[in-house]
C-alpha atoms as a PDB file:
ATOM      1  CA  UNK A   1      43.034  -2.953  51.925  1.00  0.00           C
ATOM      2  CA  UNK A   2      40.163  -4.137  54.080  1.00  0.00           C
ATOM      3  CA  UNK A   3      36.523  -4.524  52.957  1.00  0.00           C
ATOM      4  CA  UNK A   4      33.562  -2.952  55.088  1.00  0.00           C
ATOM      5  CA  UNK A   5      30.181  -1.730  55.660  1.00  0.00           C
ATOM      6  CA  UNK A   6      28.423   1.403  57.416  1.00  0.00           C
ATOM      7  CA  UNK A   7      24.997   2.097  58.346  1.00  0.00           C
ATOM      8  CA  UNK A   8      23.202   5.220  58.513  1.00  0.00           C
ATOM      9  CA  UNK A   9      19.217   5.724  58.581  1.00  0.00           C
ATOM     10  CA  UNK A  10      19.061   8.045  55.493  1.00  0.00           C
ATOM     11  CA  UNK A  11      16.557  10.570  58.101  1.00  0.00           C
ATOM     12  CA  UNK A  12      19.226  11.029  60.445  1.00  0.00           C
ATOM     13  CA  UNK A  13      22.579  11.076  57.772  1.00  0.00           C
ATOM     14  CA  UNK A  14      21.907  10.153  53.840  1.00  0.00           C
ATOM     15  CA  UNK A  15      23.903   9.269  51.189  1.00  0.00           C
ATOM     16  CA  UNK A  16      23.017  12.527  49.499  1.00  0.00           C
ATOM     17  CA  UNK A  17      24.007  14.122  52.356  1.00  0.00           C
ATOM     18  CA  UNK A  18      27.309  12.518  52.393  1.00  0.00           C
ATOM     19  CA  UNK A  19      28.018  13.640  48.856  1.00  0.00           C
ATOM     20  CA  UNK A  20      26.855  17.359  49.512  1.00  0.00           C
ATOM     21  CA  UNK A  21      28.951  17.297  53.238  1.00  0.00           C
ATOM     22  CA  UNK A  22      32.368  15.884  50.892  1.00  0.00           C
ATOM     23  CA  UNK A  23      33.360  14.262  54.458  1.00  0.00           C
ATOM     24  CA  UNK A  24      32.115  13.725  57.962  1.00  0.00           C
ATOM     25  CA  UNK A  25      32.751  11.810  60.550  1.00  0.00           C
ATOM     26  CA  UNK A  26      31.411   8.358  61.576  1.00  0.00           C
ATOM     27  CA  UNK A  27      30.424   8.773  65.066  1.00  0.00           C
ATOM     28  CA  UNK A  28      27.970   7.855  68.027  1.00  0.00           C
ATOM     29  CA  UNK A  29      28.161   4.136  67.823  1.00  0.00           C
ATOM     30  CA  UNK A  30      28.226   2.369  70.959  1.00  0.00           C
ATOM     31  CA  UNK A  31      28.293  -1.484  70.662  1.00  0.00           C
ATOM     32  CA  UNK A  32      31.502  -2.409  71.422  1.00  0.00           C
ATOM     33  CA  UNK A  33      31.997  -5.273  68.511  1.00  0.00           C
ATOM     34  CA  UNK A  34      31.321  -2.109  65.692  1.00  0.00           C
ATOM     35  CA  UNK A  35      33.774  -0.197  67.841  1.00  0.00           C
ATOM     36  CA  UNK A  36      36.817  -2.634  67.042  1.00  0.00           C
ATOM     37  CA  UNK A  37      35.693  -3.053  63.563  1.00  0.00           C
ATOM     38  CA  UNK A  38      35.999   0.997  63.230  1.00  0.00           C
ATOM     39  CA  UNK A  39      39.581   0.954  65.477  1.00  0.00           C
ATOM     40  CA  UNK A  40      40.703  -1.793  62.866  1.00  0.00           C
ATOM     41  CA  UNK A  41      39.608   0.599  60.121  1.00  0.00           C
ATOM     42  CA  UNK A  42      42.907   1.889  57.700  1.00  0.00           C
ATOM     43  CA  UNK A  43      43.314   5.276  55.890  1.00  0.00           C
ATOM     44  CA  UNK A  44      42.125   4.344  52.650  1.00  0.00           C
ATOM     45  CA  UNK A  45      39.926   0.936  53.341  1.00  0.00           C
ATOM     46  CA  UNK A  46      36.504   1.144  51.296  1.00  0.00           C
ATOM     47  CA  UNK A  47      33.015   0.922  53.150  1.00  0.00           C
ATOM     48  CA  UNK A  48      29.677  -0.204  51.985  1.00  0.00           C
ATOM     49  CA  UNK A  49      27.545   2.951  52.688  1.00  0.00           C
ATOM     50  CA  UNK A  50      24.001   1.353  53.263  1.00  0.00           C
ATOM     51  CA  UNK A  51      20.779   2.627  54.569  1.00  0.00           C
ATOM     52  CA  UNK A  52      18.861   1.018  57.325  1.00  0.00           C
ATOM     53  CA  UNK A  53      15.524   1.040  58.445  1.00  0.00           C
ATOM     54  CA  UNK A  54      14.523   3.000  55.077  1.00  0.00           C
ATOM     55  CA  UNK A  55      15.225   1.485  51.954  1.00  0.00           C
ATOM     56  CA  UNK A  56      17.322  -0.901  53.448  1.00  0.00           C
ATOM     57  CA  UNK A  57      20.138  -0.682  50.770  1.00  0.00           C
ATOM     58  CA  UNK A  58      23.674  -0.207  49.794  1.00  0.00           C
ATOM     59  CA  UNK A  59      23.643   3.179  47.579  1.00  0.00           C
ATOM     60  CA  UNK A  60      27.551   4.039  47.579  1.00  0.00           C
ATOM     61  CA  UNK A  61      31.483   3.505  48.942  1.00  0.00           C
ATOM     62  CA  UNK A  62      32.756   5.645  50.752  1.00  0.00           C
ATOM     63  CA  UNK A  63      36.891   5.246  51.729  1.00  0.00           C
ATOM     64  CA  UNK A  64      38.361   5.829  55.433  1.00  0.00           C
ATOM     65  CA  UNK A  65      40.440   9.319  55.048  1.00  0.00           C
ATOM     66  CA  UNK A  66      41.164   9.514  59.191  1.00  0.00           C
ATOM     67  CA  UNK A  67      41.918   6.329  61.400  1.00  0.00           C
ATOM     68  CA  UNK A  68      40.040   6.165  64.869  1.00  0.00           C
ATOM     69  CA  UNK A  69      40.645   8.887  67.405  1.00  0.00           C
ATOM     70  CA  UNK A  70      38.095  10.077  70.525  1.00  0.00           C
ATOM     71  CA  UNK A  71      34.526  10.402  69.854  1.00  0.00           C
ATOM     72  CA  UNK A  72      34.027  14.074  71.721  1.00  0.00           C
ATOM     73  CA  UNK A  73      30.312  13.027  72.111  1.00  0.00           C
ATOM     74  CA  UNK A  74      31.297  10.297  74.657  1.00  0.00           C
ATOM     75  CA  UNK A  75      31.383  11.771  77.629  1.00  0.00           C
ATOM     76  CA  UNK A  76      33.449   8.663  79.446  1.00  0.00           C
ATOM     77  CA  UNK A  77      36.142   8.160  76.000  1.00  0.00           C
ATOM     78  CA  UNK A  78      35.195   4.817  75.640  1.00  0.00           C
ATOM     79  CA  UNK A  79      34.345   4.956  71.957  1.00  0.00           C
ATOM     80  CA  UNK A  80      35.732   7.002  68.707  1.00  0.00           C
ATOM     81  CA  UNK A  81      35.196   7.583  65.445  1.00  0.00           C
ATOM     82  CA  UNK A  82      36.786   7.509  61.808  1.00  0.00           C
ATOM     83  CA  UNK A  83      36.661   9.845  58.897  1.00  0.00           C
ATOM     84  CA  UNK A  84      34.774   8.826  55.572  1.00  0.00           C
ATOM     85  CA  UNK A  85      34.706  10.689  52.416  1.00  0.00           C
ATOM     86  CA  UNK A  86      32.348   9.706  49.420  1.00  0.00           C
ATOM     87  CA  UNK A  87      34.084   7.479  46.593  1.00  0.00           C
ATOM     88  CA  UNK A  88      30.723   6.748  44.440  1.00  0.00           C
ATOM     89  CA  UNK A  89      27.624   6.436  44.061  1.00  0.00           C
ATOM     90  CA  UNK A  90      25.799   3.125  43.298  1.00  0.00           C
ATOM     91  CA  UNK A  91      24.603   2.539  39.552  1.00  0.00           C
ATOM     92  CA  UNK A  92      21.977   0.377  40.961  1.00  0.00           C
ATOM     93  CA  UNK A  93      20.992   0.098  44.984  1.00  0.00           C
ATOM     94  CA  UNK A  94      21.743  -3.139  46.330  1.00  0.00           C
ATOM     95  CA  UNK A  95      18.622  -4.351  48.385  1.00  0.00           C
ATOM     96  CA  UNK A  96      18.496  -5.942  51.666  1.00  0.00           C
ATOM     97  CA  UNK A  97      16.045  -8.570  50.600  1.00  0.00           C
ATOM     98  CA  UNK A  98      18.327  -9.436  47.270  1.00  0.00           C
ATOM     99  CA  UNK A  99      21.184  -9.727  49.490  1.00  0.00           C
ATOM    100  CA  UNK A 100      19.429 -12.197  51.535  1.00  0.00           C
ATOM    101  CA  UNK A 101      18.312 -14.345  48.819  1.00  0.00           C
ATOM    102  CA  UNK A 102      21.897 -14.453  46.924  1.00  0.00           C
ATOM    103  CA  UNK A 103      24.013 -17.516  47.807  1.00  0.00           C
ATOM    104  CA  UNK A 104      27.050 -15.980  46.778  1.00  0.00           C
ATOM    105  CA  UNK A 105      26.560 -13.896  49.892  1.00  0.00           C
ATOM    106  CA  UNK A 106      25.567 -16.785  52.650  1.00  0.00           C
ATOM    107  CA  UNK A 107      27.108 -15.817  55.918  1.00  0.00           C
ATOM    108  CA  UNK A 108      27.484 -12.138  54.823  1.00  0.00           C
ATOM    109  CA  UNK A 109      27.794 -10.471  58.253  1.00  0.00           C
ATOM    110  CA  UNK A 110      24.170  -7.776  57.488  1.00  0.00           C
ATOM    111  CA  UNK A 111      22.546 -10.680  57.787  1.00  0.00           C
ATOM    112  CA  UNK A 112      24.285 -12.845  60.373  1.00  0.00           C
ATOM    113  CA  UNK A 113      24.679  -9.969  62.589  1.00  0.00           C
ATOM    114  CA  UNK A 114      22.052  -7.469  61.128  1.00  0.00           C
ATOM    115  CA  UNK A 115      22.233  -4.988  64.199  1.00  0.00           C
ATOM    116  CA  UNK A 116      25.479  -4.252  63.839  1.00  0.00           C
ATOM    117  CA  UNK A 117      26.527  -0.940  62.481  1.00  0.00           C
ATOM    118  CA  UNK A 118      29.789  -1.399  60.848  1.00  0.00           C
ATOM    119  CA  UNK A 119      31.293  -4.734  59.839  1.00  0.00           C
ATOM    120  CA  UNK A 120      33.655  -6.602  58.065  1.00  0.00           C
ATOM    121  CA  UNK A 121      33.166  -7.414  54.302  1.00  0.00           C
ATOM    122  CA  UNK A 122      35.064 -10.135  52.437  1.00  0.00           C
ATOM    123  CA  UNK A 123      36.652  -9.850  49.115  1.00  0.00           C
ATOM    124  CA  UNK A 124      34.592 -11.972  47.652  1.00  0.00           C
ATOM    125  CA  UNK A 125      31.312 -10.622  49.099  1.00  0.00           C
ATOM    126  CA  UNK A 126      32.412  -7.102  48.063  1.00  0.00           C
ATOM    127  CA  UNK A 127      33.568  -8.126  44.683  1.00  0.00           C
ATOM    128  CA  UNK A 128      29.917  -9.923  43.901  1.00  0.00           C
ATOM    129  CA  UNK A 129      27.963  -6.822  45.697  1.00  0.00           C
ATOM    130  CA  UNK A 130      29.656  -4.401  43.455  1.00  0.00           C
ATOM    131  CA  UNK A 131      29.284  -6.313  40.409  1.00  0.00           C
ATOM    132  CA  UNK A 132      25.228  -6.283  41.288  1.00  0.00           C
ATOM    133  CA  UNK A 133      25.757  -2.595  42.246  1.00  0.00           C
ATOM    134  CA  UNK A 134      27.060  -1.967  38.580  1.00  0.00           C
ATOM    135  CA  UNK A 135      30.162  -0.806  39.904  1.00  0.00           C
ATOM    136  CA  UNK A 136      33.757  -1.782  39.133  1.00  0.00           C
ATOM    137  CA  UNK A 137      34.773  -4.186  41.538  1.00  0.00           C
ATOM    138  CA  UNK A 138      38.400  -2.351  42.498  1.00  0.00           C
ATOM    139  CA  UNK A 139      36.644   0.576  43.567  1.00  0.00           C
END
Protein backbone atom coordinates (compact mmCIF):
# COMPACT_ATOMS: atom_id res chain seq x y z
CA UNK A 1 0.00 0.00 0.00
CA UNK A 2 1.40 3.38 -0.94
CA UNK A 3 1.80 6.38 1.42
CA UNK A 4 0.45 9.97 0.38
CA UNK A 5 -0.65 13.39 0.97
CA UNK A 6 -3.61 15.80 -0.22
CA UNK A 7 -4.15 19.36 0.08
CA UNK A 8 -7.21 21.24 0.38
CA UNK A 9 -7.61 25.02 1.70
CA UNK A 10 -10.14 24.19 4.51
CA UNK A 11 -12.42 27.57 2.81
CA UNK A 12 -12.78 25.91 -0.34
CA UNK A 13 -13.09 21.84 0.97
CA UNK A 14 -12.42 21.05 4.93
CA UNK A 15 -11.77 18.21 6.75
CA UNK A 16 -15.11 18.60 8.46
CA UNK A 17 -16.53 18.75 5.36
CA UNK A 18 -15.01 15.60 4.25
CA UNK A 19 -16.39 13.75 7.24
CA UNK A 20 -20.03 15.24 6.83
CA UNK A 21 -19.76 14.59 2.61
CA UNK A 22 -18.60 10.50 3.68
CA UNK A 23 -16.76 10.75 0.09
CA UNK A 24 -15.95 13.11 -2.72
CA UNK A 25 -13.88 13.33 -5.25
CA UNK A 26 -10.33 14.78 -5.55
CA UNK A 27 -10.49 16.95 -8.48
CA UNK A 28 -9.31 20.24 -10.33
CA UNK A 29 -5.62 19.81 -10.00
CA UNK A 30 -3.64 20.77 -12.86
CA UNK A 31 0.18 20.42 -12.39
CA UNK A 32 1.08 17.64 -14.18
CA UNK A 33 3.72 16.02 -11.47
CA UNK A 34 0.39 15.82 -8.78
CA UNK A 35 -1.43 14.37 -11.76
CA UNK A 36 0.87 11.12 -11.95
CA UNK A 37 1.08 10.94 -8.28
CA UNK A 38 -2.99 10.73 -8.30
CA UNK A 39 -2.88 8.16 -11.66
CA UNK A 40 -0.35 6.07 -9.46
CA UNK A 41 -2.90 6.24 -6.65
CA UNK A 42 -4.43 2.37 -5.62
CA UNK A 43 -7.94 1.51 -4.26
CA UNK A 44 -7.21 1.45 -0.76
CA UNK A 45 -3.71 3.59 -0.44
CA UNK A 46 -3.97 6.08 2.66
CA UNK A 47 -3.54 9.98 2.17
CA UNK A 48 -2.41 12.65 4.50
CA UNK A 49 -5.46 15.03 4.42
CA UNK A 50 -3.74 18.48 5.22
CA UNK A 51 -4.84 22.01 5.07
CA UNK A 52 -3.00 24.69 3.26
CA UNK A 53 -2.86 28.21 3.38
CA UNK A 54 -5.02 28.05 6.78
CA UNK A 55 -3.74 26.23 9.53
CA UNK A 56 -1.31 24.68 7.53
CA UNK A 57 -1.78 21.12 9.02
CA UNK A 58 -2.41 17.49 8.66
CA UNK A 59 -5.94 16.91 10.55
CA UNK A 60 -6.89 13.29 9.13
CA UNK A 61 -6.36 10.06 6.50
CA UNK A 62 -8.40 9.61 4.24
CA UNK A 63 -8.04 6.06 1.89
CA UNK A 64 -8.40 6.01 -2.12
CA UNK A 65 -11.96 4.10 -2.68
CA UNK A 66 -11.89 4.88 -6.82
CA UNK A 67 -8.58 4.80 -8.97
CA UNK A 68 -8.13 7.76 -11.54
CA UNK A 69 -10.69 8.21 -14.28
CA UNK A 70 -11.60 11.75 -16.36
CA UNK A 71 -11.88 14.87 -14.49
CA UNK A 72 -15.41 16.16 -16.26
CA UNK A 73 -14.24 19.72 -15.26
CA UNK A 74 -11.37 19.56 -17.83
CA UNK A 75 -12.64 20.59 -20.72
CA UNK A 76 -9.47 19.15 -22.97
CA UNK A 77 -9.27 15.40 -20.68
CA UNK A 78 -5.93 16.00 -19.82
CA UNK A 79 -6.30 15.52 -16.09
CA UNK A 80 -8.60 13.18 -13.66
CA UNK A 81 -9.39 12.56 -10.45
CA UNK A 82 -9.60 9.80 -7.61
CA UNK A 83 -12.13 9.01 -4.98
CA UNK A 84 -11.30 9.56 -1.15
CA UNK A 85 -13.37 8.60 1.72
CA UNK A 86 -12.53 9.71 5.40
CA UNK A 87 -10.55 7.00 7.56
CA UNK A 88 -9.89 9.35 10.79
CA UNK A 89 -9.52 12.10 12.26
CA UNK A 90 -6.23 13.39 13.80
CA UNK A 91 -5.87 13.17 17.75
CA UNK A 92 -3.56 16.01 17.48
CA UNK A 93 -2.98 18.33 14.08
CA UNK A 94 0.32 17.95 12.74
CA UNK A 95 1.75 21.53 11.99
CA UNK A 96 3.57 22.72 9.06
CA UNK A 97 6.17 24.52 11.06
CA UNK A 98 6.75 21.18 13.42
CA UNK A 99 7.12 19.27 10.35
CA UNK A 100 9.77 21.51 9.20
CA UNK A 101 11.76 21.50 12.25
CA UNK A 102 11.65 17.48 12.76
CA UNK A 103 14.71 15.67 11.36
CA UNK A 104 13.03 12.54 11.17
CA UNK A 105 11.18 14.18 8.31
CA UNK A 106 14.27 15.94 6.25
CA UNK A 107 13.49 15.69 2.60
CA UNK A 108 9.74 15.13 3.28
CA UNK A 109 8.31 16.12 -0.12
CA UNK A 110 5.65 19.37 1.72
CA UNK A 111 8.61 20.86 2.17
CA UNK A 112 10.90 20.03 -0.73
CA UNK A 113 8.18 20.58 -3.10
CA UNK A 114 5.65 22.64 -0.95
CA UNK A 115 3.38 23.66 -4.02
CA UNK A 116 2.54 20.53 -4.87
CA UNK A 117 -0.88 19.23 -4.15
CA UNK A 118 -0.61 15.59 -3.75
CA UNK A 119 2.61 13.67 -3.16
CA UNK A 120 4.29 10.75 -2.23
CA UNK A 121 4.85 9.85 1.51
CA UNK A 122 7.39 7.30 2.73
CA UNK A 123 6.84 4.66 5.26
CA UNK A 124 8.91 5.98 7.47
CA UNK A 125 7.74 9.62 7.20
CA UNK A 126 4.13 8.39 7.58
CA UNK A 127 4.90 6.08 10.39
CA UNK A 128 6.72 9.13 12.51
CA UNK A 129 3.80 11.74 11.34
CA UNK A 130 1.19 9.48 12.71
CA UNK A 131 2.90 8.67 15.79
CA UNK A 132 3.03 12.78 16.40
CA UNK A 133 -0.60 12.79 15.11
CA UNK A 134 -1.51 10.32 18.04
CA UNK A 135 -2.65 7.93 15.65
CA UNK A 136 -1.82 4.25 15.16
CA UNK A 137 0.72 4.03 12.68
CA UNK A 138 -1.13 1.06 10.41
CA UNK A 139 -3.94 3.22 9.86
Amino acid sequence: MARWLVKSEPFKYSWDRMVADGRTHWDGVRNHQASANLKAMKTGDRAFFYHSNEGKEIVGVVEIVREYYPDPSDEKGRFGMVDVAPVTAVKRPVTLAEIKADPALEGIALVRQSRLSVMPVSDEHWDHICRLAGIEPGV
